[in-house]
Protein backbone atom coordinates (compact mmCIF):
# COMPACT_ATOMS: atom_id res chain seq x y z
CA UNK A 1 -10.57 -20.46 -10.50
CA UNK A 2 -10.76 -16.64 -9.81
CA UNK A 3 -7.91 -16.33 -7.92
CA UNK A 4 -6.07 -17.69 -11.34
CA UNK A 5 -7.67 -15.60 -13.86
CA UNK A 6 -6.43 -12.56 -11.71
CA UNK A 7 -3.24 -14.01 -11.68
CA UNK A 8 -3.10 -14.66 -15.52
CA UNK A 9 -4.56 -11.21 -16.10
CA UNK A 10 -1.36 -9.46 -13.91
CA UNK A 11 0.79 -11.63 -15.40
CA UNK A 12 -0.23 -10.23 -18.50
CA UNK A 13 -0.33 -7.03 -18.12
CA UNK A 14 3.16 -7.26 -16.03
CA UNK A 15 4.38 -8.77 -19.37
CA UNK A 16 3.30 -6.33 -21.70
CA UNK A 17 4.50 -3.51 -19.82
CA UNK A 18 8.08 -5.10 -19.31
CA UNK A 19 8.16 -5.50 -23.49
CA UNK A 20 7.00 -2.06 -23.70
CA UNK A 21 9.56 -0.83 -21.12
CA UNK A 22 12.10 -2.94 -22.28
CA UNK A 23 11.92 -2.49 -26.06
CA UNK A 24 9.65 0.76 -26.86
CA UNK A 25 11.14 3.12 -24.38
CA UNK A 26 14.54 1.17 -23.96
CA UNK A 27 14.76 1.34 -20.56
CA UNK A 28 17.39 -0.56 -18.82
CA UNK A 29 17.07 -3.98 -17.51
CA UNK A 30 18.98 -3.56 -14.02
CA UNK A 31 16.68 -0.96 -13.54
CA UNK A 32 13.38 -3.17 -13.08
CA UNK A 33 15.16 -4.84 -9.74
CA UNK A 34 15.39 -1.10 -8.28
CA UNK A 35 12.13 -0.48 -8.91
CA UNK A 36 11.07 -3.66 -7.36
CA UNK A 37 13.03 -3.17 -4.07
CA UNK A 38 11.28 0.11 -3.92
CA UNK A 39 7.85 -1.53 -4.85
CA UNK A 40 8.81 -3.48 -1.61
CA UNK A 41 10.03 -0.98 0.29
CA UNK A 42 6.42 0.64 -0.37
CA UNK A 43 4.63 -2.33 0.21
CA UNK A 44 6.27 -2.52 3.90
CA UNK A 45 5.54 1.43 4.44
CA UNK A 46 1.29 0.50 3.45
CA UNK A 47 1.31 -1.96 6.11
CA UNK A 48 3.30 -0.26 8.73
CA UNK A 49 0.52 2.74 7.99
CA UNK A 50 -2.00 0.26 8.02
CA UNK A 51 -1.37 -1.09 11.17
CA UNK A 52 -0.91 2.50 12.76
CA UNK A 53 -3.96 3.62 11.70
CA UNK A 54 -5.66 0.66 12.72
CA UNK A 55 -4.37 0.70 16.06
CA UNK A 56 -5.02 4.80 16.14
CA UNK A 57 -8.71 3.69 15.43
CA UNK A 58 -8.83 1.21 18.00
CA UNK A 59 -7.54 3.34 20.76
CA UNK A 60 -9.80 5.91 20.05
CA UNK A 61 -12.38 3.77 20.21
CA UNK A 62 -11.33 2.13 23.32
CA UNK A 63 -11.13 6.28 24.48
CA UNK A 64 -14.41 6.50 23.21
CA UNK A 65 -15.61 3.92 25.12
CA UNK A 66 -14.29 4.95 28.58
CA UNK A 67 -14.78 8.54 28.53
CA UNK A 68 -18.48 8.11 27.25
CA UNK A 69 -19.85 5.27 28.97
CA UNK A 70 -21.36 4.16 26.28
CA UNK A 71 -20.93 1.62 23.51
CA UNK A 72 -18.87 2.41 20.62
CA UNK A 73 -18.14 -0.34 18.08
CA UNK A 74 -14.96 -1.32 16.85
CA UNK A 75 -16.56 -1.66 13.07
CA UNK A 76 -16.12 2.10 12.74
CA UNK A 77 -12.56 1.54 11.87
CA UNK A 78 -13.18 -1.59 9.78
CA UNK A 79 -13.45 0.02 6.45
CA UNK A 80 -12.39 -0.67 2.96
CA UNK A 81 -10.82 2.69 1.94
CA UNK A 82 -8.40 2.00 5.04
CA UNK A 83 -5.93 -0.24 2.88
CA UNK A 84 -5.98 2.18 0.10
CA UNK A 85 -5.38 5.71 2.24
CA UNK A 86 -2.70 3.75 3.74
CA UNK A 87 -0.96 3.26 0.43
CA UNK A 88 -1.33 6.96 -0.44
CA UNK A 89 0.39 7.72 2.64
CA UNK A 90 3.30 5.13 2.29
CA UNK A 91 3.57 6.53 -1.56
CA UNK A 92 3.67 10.09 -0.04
CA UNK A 93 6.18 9.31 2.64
CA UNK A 94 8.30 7.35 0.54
CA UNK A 95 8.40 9.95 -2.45
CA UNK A 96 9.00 12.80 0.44
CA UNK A 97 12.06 10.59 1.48
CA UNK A 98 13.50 10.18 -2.19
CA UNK A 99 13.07 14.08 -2.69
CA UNK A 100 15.10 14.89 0.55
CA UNK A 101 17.78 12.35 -0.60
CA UNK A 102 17.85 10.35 2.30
């Protein structure tokens, strides 16, 4: 039942900004794919960063481990924030890409 009403309330929201887009600022309707393949394209760069920096973590961890002797836990990179920071990077990256024109 939760999973729905979060559904309903992006759908909604999706919706109203599409009739805003579309009819109070005019903008064009071949536009919204490019922005979706780009939404993509950014949703590929999050993970790809996500997986990097969880495999960063892991090694260093794994580093930690060895070069200590001791026990170091593998929660330490099993943190919320992780998915978001990863998104601010792909955003970053993928903005520093568009600005160089490549």
């Amino acid at each position: 039942m939760k999973e729905l009403v979060i559904l309903t309330l992006v759908g909604v929201t999706s919706l109203a900004a599409y009739l805003i887009g579309a009819r109070g600022l005019r903008l064009p309707g071949r536009a919204l794919g490019v922005a979706a393949g780009q939404m993509l394209e950014c949703v590929g760069l999050t993970l790809l960063f996500f997986g990097a920096n969880l495999g960063v973590g892991v090694l260093a961890v794994l580093a930690a481990r060895a070069l200590t002797g001791g026990f170091v836990s593998l929660f330490l990179v099993n943190d919320a924030i992780l998915l978001p920071l990863s998104l601010l990077q792909a955003l970053v990256f993928a903005w520093w890409r568009a600005a160089s024109g490549r």
